[in-house]
C-alpha atoms as a PDB file:
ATOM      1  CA  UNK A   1      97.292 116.828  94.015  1.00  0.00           C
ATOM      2  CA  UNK A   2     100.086 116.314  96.271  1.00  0.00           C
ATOM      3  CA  UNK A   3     103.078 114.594  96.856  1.00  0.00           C
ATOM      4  CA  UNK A   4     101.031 112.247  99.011  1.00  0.00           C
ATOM      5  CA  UNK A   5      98.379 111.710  97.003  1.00  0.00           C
ATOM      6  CA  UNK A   6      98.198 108.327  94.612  1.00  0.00           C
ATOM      7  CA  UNK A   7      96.780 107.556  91.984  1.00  0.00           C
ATOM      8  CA  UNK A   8      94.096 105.495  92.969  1.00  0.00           C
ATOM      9  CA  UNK A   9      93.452 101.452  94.176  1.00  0.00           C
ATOM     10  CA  UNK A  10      91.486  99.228  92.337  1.00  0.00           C
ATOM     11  CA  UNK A  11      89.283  96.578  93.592  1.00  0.00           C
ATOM     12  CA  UNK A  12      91.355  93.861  94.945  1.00  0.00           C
ATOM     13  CA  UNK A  13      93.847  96.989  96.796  1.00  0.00           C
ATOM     14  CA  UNK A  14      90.510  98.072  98.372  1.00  0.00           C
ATOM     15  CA  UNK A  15      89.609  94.228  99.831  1.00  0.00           C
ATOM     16  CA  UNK A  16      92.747  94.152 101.337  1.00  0.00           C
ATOM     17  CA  UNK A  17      92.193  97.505 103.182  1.00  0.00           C
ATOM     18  CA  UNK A  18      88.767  96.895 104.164  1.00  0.00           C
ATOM     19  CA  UNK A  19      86.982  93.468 105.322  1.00  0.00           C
ATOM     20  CA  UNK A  20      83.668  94.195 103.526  1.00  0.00           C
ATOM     21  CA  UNK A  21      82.498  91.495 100.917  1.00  0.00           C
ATOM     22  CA  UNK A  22      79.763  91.182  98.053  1.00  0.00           C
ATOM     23  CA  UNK A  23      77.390  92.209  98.438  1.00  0.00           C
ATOM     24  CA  UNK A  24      78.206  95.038 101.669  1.00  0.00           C
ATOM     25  CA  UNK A  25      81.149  96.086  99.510  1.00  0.00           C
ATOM     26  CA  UNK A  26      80.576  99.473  97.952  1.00  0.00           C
ATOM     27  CA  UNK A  27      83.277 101.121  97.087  1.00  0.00           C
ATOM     28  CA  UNK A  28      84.631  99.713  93.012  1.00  0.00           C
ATOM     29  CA  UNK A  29      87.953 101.979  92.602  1.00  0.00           C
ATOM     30  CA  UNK A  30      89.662 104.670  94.494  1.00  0.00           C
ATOM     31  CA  UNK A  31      90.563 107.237  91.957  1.00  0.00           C
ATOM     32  CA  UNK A  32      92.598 109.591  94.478  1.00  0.00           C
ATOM     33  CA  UNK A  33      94.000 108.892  97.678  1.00  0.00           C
ATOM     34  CA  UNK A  34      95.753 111.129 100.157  1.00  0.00           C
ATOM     35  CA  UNK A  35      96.568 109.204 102.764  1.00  0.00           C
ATOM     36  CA  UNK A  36      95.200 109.782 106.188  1.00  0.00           C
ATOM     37  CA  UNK A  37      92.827 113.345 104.340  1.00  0.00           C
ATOM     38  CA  UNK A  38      91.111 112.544 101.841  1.00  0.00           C
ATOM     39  CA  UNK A  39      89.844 110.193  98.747  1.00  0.00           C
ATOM     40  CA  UNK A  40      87.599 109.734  95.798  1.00  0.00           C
ATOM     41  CA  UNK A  41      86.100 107.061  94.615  1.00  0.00           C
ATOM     42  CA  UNK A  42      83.164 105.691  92.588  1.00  0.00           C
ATOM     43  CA  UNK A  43      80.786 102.632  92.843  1.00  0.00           C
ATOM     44  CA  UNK A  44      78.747 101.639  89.946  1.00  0.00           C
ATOM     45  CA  UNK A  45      75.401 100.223  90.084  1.00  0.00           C
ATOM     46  CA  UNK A  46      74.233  97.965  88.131  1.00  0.00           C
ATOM     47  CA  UNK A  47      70.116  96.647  87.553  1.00  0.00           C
ATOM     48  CA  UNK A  48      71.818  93.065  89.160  1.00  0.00           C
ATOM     49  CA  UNK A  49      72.028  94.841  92.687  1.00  0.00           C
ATOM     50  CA  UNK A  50      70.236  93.224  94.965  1.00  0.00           C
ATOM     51  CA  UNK A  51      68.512  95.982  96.857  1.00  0.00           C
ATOM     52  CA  UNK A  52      67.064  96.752  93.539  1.00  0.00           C
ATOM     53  CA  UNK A  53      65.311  94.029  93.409  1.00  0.00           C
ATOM     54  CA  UNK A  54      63.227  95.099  96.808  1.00  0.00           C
ATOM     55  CA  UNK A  55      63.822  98.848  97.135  1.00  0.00           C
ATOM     56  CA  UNK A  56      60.857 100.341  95.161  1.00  0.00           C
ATOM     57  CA  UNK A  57      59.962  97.426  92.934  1.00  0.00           C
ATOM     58  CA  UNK A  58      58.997  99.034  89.040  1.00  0.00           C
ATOM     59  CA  UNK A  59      60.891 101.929  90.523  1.00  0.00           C
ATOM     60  CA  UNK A  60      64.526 101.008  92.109  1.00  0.00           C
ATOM     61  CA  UNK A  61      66.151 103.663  93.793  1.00  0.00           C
ATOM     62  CA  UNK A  62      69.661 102.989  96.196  1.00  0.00           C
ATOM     63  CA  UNK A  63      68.880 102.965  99.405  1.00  0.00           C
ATOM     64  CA  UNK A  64      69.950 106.513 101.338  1.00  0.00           C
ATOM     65  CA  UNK A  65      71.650 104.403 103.734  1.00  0.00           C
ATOM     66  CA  UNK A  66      73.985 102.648 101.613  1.00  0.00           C
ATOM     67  CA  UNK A  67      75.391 105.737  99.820  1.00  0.00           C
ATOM     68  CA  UNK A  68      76.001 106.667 103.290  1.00  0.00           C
ATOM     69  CA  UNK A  69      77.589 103.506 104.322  1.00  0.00           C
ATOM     70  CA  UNK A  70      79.758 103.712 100.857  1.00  0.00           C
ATOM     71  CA  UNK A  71      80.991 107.278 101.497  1.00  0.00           C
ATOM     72  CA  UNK A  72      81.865 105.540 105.046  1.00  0.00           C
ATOM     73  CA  UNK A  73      83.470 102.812 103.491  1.00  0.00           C
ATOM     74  CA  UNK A  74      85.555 105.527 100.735  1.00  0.00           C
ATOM     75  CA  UNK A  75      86.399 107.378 104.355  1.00  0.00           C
ATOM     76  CA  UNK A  76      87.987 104.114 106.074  1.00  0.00           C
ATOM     77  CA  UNK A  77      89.626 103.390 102.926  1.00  0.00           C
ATOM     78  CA  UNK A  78      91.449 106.973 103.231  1.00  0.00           C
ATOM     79  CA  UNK A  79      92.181 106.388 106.961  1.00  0.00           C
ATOM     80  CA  UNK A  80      93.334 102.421 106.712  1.00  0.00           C
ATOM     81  CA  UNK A  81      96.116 103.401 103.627  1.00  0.00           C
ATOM     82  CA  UNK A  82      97.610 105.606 106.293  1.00  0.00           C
ATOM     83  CA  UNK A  83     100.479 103.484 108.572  1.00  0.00           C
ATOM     84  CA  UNK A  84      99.230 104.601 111.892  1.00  0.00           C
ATOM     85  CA  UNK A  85      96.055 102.972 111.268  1.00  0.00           C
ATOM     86  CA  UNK A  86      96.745 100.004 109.040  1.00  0.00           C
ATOM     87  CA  UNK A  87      95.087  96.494 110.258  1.00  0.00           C
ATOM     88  CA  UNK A  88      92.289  98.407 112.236  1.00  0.00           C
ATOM     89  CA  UNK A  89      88.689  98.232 111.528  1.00  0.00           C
ATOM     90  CA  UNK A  90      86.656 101.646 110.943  1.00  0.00           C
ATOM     91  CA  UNK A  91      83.282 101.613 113.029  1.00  0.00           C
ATOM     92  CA  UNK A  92      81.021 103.749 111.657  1.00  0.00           C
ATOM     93  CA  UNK A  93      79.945 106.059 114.772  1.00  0.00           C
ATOM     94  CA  UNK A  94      77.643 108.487 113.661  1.00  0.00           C
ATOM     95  CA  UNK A  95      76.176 111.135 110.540  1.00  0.00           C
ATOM     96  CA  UNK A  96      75.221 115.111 110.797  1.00  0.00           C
ATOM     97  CA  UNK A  97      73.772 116.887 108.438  1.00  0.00           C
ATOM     98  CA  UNK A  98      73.046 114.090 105.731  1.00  0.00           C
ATOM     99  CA  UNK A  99      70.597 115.226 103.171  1.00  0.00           C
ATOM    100  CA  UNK A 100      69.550 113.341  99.813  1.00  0.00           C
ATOM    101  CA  UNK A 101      69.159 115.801  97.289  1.00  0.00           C
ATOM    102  CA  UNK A 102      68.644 113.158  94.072  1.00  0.00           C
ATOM    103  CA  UNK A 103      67.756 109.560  93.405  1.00  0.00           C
ATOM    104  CA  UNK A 104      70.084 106.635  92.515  1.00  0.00           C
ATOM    105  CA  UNK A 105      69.322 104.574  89.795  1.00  0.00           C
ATOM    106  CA  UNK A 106      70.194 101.626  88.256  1.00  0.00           C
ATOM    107  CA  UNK A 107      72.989 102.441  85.447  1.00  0.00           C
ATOM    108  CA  UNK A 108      74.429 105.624  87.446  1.00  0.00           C
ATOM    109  CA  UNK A 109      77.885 105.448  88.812  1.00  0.00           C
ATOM    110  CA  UNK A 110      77.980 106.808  92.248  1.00  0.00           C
ATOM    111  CA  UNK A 111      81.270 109.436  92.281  1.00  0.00           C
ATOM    112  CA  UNK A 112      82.420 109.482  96.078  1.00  0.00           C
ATOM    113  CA  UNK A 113      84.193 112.449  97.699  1.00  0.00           C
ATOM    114  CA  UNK A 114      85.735 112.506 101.550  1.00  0.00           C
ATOM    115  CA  UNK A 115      87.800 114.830 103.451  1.00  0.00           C
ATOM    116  CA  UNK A 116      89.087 114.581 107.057  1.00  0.00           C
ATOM    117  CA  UNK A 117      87.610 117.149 109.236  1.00  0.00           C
ATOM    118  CA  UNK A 118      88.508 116.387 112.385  1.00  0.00           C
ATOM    119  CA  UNK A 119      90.708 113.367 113.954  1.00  0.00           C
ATOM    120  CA  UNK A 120      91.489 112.987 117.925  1.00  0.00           C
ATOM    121  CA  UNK A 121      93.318 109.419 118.432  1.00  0.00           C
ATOM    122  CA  UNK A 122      91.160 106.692 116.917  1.00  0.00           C
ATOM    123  CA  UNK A 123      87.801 109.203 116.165  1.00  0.00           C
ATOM    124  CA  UNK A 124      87.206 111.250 113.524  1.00  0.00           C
ATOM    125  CA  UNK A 125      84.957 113.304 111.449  1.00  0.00           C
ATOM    126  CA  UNK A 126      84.816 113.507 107.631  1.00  0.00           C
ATOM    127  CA  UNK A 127      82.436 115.324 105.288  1.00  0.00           C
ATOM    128  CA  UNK A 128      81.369 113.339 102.744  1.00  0.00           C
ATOM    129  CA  UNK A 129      80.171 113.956  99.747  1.00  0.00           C
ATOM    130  CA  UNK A 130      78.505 111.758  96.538  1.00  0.00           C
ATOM    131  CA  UNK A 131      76.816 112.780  92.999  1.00  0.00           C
ATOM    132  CA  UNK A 132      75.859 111.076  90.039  1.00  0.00           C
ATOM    133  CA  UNK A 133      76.023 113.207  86.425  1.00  0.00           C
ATOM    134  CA  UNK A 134      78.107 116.075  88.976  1.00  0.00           C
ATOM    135  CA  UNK A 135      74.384 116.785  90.329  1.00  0.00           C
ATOM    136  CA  UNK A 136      74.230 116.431  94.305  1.00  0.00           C
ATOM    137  CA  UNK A 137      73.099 112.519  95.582  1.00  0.00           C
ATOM    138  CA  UNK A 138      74.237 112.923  99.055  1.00  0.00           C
ATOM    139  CA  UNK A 139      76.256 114.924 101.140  1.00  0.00           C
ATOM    140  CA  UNK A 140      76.907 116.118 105.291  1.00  0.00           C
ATOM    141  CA  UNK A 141      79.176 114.261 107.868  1.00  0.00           C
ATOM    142  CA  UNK A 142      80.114 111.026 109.091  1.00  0.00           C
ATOM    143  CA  UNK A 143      82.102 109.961 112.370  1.00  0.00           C
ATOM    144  CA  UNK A 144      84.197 106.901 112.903  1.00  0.00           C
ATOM    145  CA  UNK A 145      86.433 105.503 115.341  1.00  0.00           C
ATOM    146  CA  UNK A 146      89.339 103.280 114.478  1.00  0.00           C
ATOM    147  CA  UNK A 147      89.604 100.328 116.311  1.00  0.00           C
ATOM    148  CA  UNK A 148      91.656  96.884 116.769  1.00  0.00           C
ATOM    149  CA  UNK A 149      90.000  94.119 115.364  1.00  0.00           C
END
């Protein structure tokens, strides 16, 4: 860690950063937080989701694209804490490289990774990264641009 880096935000910190509300909000605590580079974070997911209820019925697995949309929410989060940034909105832009290497069940708890790869005014690039039991759920890069509301 760094002199930067917190501690962490729990959930009503994160609702102020970002405008997304049950049930599109995905990310339940920020455990680290460098401002502006990087975060971690974890959602948990419970059987009362409510794309369980549809996504494989007898068999729920999360959705791919929401683990990417909460490793884009985790990347905001680390972007929106910095001042330059503060009171935008992060548009999601873009993903490379994503690949799904295990399922997401009901019960798991969805550990979140980001770093900043790349930023050029109000885009950027982060790789992202997300596991479950430290075995690989999802992982590649996202891009963003930060923009007034």
């Amino acid at each position: 860690m760094t002199a930067t880096t917190t501690q962490g935000l729990d959930i009503n910190q994160i609702k102020a950063l970002i405008p997304h509300r049950y049930p599109f909000l995905l990310v339940d605590r920020v455990t680290e937080i460098e401002p502006g580079k990087s975060a971690k974070g974890f959602k948990n997911l419970s059987a009362n989701e409510q794309f369980f209820e549809g996504h494989f019925p007898g068999k729920p697995i999360m959705p791919g694209v929401l683990m990417v949309e909460a490793l884009a929410q985790l990347s905001c989060i680390a972007l929106l804490s910095q001042d330059q940034f503060k009171g935008n909105l992060g548009v999601f832009t873009g993903m490379d490289g994503i690949k799904f290497r295990t399922m997401v069940v009901p019960g798991d708890r969805l550990d979140m990774e980001v770093e900043l790869l790349k930023l050029r005014g109000p885009l950027g690039k982060m790789r992202v990264l997300a596991k479950v039991d430290d075995k690989i759920a999802c992982e590649g890069e996202i891009t963003f641009a930060m923009v007034k509301p």
